[in-house]
Protein backbone atom coordinates (compact mmCIF):
# COMPACT_ATOMS: atom_id res chain seq x y z
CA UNK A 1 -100.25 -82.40 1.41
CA UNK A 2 -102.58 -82.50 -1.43
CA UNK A 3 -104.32 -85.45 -1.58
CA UNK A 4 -105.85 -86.53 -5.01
CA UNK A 5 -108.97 -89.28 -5.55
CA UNK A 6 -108.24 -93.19 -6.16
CA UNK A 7 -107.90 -93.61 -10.16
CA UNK A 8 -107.25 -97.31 -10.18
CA UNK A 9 -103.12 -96.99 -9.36
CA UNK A 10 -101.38 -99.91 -8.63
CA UNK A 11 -97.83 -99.87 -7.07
CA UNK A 12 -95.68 -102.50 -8.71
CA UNK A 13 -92.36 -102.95 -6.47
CA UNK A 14 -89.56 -103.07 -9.47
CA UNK A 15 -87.20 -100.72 -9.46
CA UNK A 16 -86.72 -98.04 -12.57
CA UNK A 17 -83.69 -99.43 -14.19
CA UNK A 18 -84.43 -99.66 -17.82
CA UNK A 19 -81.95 -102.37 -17.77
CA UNK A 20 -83.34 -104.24 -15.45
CA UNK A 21 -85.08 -107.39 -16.33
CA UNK A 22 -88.10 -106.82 -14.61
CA UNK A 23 -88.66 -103.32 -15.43
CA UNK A 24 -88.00 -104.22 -19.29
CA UNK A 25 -90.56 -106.92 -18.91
CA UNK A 26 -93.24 -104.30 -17.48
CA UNK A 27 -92.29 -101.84 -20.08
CA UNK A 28 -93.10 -104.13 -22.30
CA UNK A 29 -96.25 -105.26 -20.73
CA UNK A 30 -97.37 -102.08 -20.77
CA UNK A 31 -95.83 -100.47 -23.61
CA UNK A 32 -95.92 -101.04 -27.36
CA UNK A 33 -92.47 -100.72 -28.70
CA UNK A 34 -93.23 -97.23 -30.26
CA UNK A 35 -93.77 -96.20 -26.06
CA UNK A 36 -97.45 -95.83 -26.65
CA UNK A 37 -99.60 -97.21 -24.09
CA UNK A 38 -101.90 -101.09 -24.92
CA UNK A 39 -104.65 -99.57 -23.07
CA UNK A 40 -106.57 -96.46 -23.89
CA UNK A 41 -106.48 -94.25 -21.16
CA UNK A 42 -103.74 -96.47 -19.50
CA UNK A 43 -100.76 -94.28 -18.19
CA UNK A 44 -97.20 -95.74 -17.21
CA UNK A 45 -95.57 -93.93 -14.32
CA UNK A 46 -92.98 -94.20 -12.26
CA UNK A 47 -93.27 -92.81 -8.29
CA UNK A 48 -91.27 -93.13 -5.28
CA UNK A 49 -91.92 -95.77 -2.49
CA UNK A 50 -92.77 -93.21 0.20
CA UNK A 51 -95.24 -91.49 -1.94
CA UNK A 52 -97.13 -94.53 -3.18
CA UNK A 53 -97.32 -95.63 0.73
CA UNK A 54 -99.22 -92.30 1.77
CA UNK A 55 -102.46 -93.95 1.85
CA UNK A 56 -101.51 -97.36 2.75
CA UNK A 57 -103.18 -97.69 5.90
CA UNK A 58 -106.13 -97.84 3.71
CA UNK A 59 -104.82 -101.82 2.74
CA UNK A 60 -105.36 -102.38 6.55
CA UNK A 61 -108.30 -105.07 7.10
CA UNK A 62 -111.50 -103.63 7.71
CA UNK A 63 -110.69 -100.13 7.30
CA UNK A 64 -113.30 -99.75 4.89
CA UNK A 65 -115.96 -101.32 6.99
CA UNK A 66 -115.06 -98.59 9.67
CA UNK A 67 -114.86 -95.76 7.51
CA UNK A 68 -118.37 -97.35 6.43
CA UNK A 69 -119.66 -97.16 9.70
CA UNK A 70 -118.29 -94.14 10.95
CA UNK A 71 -119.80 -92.25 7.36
């Protein structure tokens, strides 16, 4: 598995059903209603659970300092 650097990605737990509430009100968050992005250099995408959670036991409480250590 190819894995690619940190770029700031956030994992927001709504699921993509554009008629959803919660997905419309992220979209729109997001989103101008044209579809271009608020942000410059913002991009809204939409990834499976499983592949979000590849790195996740990086969230685990002093990983860093360990990684730190061990570096």
């Amino acid at each position: 598995m190819r894995t690619e650097p940190y770029r700031g990605q956030v994992y927001i737990d709504v699921p993509y059903e554009v008629s959803d509430p919660a997905y419309m009100q992220l979209e729109a968050f997001l989103e101008h209603a044209d579809g271009s992005m608020r942000w410059d250099g913002a991009r809204f995408i939409c990834y499976p659970l499983d592949y979000c959670m590849r790195n996740a036991q990086q969230d685990a409480p002093g990983f860093w300092d360990r990684w730190a250590a061990d570096f």
